[in-house]
Protein backbone atom coordinates (compact mmCIF):
# COMPACT_ATOMS: atom_id res chain seq x y z
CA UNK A 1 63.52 143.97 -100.20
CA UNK A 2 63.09 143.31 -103.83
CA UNK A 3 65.03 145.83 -106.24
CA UNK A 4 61.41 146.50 -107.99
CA UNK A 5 60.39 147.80 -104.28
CA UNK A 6 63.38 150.08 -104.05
CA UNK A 7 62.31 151.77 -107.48
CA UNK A 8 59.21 151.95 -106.74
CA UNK A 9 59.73 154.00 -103.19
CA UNK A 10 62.25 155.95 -105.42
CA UNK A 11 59.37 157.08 -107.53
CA UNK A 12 57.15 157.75 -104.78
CA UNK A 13 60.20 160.09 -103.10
CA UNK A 14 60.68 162.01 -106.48
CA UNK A 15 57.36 162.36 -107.08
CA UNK A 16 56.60 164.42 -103.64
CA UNK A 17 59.95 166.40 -104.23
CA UNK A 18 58.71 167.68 -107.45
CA UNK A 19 55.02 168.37 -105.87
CA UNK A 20 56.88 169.82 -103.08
CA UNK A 21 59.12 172.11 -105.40
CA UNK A 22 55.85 172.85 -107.61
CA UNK A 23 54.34 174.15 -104.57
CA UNK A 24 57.07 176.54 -103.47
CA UNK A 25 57.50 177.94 -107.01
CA UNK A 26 53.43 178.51 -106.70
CA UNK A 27 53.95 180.25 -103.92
CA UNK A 28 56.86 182.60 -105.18
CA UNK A 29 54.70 183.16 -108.24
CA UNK A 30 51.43 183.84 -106.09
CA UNK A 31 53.90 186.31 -104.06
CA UNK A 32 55.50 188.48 -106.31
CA UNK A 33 51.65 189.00 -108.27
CA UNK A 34 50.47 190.07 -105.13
CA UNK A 35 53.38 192.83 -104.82
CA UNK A 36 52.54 193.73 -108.42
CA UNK A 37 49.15 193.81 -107.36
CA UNK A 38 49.91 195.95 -104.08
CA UNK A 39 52.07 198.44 -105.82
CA UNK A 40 49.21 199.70 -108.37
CA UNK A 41 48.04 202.84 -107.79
CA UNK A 42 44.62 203.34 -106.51
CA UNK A 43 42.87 206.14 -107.42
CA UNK A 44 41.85 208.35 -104.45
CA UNK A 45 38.05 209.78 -103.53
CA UNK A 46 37.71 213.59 -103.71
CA UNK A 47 34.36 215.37 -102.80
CA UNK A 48 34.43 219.48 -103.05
CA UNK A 49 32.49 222.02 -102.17
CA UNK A 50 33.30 224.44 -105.21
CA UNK A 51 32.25 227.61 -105.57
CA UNK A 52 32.38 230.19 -108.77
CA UNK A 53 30.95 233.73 -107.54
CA UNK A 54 30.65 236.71 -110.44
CA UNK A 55 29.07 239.71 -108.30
CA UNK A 56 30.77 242.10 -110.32
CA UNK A 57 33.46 243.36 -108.21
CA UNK A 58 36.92 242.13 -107.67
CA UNK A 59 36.84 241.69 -103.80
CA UNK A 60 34.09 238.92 -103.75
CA UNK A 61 34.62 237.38 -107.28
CA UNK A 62 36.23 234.30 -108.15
CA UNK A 63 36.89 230.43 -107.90
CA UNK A 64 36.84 228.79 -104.86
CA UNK A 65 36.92 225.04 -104.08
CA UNK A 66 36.75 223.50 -100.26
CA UNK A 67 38.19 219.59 -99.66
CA UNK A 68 35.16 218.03 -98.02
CA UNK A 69 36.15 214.43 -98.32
CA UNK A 70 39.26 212.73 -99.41
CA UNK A 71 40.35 208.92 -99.42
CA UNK A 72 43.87 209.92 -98.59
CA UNK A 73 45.77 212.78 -99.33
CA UNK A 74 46.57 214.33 -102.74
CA UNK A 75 49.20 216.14 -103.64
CA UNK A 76 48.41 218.75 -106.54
CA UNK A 77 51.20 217.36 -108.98
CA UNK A 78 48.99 214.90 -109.05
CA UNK A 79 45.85 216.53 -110.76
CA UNK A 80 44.45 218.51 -113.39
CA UNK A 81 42.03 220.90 -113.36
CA UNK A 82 39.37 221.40 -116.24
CA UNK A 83 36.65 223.89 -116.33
CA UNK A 84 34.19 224.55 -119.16
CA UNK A 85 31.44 226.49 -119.81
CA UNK A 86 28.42 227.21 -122.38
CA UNK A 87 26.30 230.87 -122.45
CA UNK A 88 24.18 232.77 -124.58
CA UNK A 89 25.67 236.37 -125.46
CA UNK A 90 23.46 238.60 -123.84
CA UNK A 91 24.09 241.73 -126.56
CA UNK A 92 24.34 238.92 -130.20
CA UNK A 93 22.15 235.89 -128.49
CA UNK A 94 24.94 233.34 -130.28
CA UNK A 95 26.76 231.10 -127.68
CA UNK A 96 29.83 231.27 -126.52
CA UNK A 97 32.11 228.60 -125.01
CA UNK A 98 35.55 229.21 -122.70
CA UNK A 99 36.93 227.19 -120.10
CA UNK A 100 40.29 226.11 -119.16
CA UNK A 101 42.81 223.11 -118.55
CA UNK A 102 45.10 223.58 -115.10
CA UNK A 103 48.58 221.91 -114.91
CA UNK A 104 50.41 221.22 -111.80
CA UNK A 105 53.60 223.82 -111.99
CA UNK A 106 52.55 225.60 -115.18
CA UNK A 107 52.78 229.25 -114.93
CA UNK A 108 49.15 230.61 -115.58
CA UNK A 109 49.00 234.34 -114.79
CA UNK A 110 50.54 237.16 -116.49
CA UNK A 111 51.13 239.01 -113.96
CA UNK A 112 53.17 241.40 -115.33
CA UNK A 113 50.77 243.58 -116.57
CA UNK A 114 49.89 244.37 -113.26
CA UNK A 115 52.40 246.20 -110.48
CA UNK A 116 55.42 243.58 -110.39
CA UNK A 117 55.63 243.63 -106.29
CA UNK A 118 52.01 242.39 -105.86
CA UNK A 119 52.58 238.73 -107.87
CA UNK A 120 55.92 238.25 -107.99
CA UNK A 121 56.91 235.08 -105.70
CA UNK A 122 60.09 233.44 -104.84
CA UNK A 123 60.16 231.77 -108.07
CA UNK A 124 59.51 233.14 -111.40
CA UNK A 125 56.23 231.14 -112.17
CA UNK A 126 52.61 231.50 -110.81
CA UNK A 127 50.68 229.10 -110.81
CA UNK A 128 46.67 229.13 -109.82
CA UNK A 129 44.70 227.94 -107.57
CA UNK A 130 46.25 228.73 -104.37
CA UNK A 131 46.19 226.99 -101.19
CA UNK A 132 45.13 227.50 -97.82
CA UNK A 133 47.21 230.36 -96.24
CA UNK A 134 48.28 232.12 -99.48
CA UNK A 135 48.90 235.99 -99.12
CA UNK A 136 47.28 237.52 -102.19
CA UNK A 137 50.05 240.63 -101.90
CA UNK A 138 52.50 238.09 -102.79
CA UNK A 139 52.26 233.59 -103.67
CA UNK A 140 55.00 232.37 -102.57
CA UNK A 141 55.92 228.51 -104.24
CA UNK A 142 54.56 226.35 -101.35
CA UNK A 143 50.97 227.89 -102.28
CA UNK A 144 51.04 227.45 -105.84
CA UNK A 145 49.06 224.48 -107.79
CA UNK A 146 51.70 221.98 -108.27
CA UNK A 147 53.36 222.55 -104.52
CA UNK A 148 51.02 221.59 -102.24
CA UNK A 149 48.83 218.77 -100.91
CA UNK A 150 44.80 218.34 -100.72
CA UNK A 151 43.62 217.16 -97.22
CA UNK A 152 39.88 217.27 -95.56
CA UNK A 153 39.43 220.88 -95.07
CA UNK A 154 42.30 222.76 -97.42
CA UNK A 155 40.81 225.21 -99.89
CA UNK A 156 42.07 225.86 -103.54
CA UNK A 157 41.59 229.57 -104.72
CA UNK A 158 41.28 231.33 -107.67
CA UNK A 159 40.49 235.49 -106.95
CA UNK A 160 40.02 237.95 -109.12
CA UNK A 161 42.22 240.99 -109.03
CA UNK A 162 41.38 244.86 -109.45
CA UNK A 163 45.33 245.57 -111.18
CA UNK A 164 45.01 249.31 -109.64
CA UNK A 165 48.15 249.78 -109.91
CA UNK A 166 47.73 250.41 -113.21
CA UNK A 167 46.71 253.48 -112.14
CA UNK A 168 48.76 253.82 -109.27
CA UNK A 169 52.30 253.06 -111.08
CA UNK A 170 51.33 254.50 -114.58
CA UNK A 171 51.75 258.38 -114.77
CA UNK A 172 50.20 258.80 -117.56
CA UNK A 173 46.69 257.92 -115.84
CA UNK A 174 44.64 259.84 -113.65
CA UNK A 175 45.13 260.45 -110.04
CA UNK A 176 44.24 257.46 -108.23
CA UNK A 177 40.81 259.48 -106.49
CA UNK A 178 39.50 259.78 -109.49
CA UNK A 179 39.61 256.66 -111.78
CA UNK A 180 41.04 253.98 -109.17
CA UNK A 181 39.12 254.26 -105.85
CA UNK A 182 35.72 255.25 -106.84
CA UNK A 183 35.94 252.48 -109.22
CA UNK A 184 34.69 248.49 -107.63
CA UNK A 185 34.70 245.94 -110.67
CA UNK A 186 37.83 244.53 -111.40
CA UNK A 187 39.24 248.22 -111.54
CA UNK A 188 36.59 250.04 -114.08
CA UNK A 189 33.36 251.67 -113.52
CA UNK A 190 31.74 249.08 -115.26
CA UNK A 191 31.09 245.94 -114.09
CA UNK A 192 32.05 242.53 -115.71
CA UNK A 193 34.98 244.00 -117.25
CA UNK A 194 38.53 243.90 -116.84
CA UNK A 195 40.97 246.78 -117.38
CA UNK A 196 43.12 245.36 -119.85
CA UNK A 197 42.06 242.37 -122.06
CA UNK A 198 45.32 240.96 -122.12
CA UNK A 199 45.17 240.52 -118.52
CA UNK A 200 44.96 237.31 -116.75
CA UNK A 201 44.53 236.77 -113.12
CA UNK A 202 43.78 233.71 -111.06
CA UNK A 203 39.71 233.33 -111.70
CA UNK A 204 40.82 233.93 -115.50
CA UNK A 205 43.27 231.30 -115.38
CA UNK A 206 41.48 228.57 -113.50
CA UNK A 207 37.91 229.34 -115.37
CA UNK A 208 39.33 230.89 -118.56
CA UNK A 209 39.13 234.00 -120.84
CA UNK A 210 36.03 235.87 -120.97
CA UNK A 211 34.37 234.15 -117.72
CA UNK A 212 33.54 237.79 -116.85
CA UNK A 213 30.69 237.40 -119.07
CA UNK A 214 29.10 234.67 -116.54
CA UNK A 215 26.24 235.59 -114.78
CA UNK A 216 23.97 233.93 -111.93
CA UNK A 217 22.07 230.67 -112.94
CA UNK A 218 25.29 230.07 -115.45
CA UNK A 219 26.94 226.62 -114.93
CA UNK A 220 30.31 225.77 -115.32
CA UNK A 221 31.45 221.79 -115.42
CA UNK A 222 34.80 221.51 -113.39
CA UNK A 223 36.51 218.17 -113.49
CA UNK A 224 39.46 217.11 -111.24
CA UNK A 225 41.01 214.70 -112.69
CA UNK A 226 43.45 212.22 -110.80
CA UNK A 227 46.59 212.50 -114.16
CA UNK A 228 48.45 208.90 -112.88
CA UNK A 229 45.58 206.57 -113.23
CA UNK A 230 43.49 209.12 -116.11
CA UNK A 231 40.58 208.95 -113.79
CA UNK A 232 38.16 211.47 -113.20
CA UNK A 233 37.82 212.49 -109.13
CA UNK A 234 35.42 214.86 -109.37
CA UNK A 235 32.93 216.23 -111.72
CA UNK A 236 29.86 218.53 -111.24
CA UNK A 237 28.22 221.16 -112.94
CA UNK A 238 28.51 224.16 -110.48
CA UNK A 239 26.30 227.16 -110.65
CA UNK A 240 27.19 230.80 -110.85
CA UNK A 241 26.48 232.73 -107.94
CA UNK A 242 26.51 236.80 -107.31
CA UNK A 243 28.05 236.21 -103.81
């Protein structure tokens, strides 16, 4: 064989190891994008069945919200809730605006306006809505918005609360027979109001100050929104009902 036949197969032979090596660096390249790729976040589907009831009375009052759907399941650290509303004063006729912004682990009720033994949980914050299972006598951590998870079927819950003990603990007010027990929206004779201004229960929290005012045919926008990836899960306009 020639010598200019022997560089010329040398060529050929480092031409195919540096397609070859090419190749396999592709291939590493292609790889580690696709793990990139596999490890972004996806943003889950969430369909609710939410419900905001104002009949005037603290035992069927409040926000409610039922998982229908969900693409996998969501833990509540995960989300924020935001809630806002538009209505016409019924007594001035000038509108009025409220609403509220929920964050996971964020203590949301001042509960200590109220008896301390009926909100006080294992932890010193309280944080609405609640979960499926919740005792409203007393939320312990597992049931508060930051703790647990959202699957097909779990509820989130807001309730209102009557605060009788504000009669029933302060002995300066009347005997309980005759302010407290005759009494059936959110613990006064009148309806739509609560006892103290300064106090703020669940349905307050989750659907903010002065939601009282709400009546029937009243909307109220609540977004979910999914805080890792900014997007928004779910978003409807949901009407006011009286029960």
């Amino acid at each position: 064989m020639r010598p200019s036949d022997t560089q010329a197969v040398s060529a050929v032979v480092g031409v195919m190891l540096m397609l070859a090596v090419t190749i396999i660096i592709a291939a590493v390249v292609a790889g580690f994008s696709g793990g990139m790729i596999g490890t972004v976040q996806k943003t889950p589907n969430l369909i609710l069945d939410v419900k905001i009831v104002n009949s005037g009375f603290w035992t069927t009052s409040g926000f409610s919200a039922i998982v229908v759907e969900t693409s996998r399941p969501i833990p509540t650290r995960d989300i924020k809730i935001v809630t806002s509303w538009t209505i016409v004063n019924r007594t001035t006729g000038e509108l009025e605006t409220g609403g509220s912004t929920v964050m996971p682990d964020v203590d949301n009720i001042n509960h200590d306006v109220c008896n301390a033994n009926q909100w006080t949980p294992t932890d010193p914050s309280i944080a609405a809505p609640f979960s499926t299972g919740f005792n409203s006598g007393r939320v312990e951590s597992q049931y508060q918005f930051g703790s647990y998870t959202l699957v097909p079927g779990s509820t989130m819950s807001a309730p209102t609360q009557h605060c009788l003990c504000l009669c029933f603990y302060d002995s300066t007010c009347p005997t309980a027979s005759n302010n407290c027990i005759d009494s059936g929206a959110y613990g006064t004779r009148q309806q739509y109001a609560y006892p103290d201004p300064t106090f703020i229960d669940a349905a307050t929290a989750v659907l903010g100050e002065g939601w009282q005012q709400l009546r029937a045919g009243d909307t109220v926008n609540v977004k979910v929104i999914h805080t890792p990836t900014n997007k928004i899960l779910f978003n409807k306009n949901v009407l006011v009902t009286e029960g």
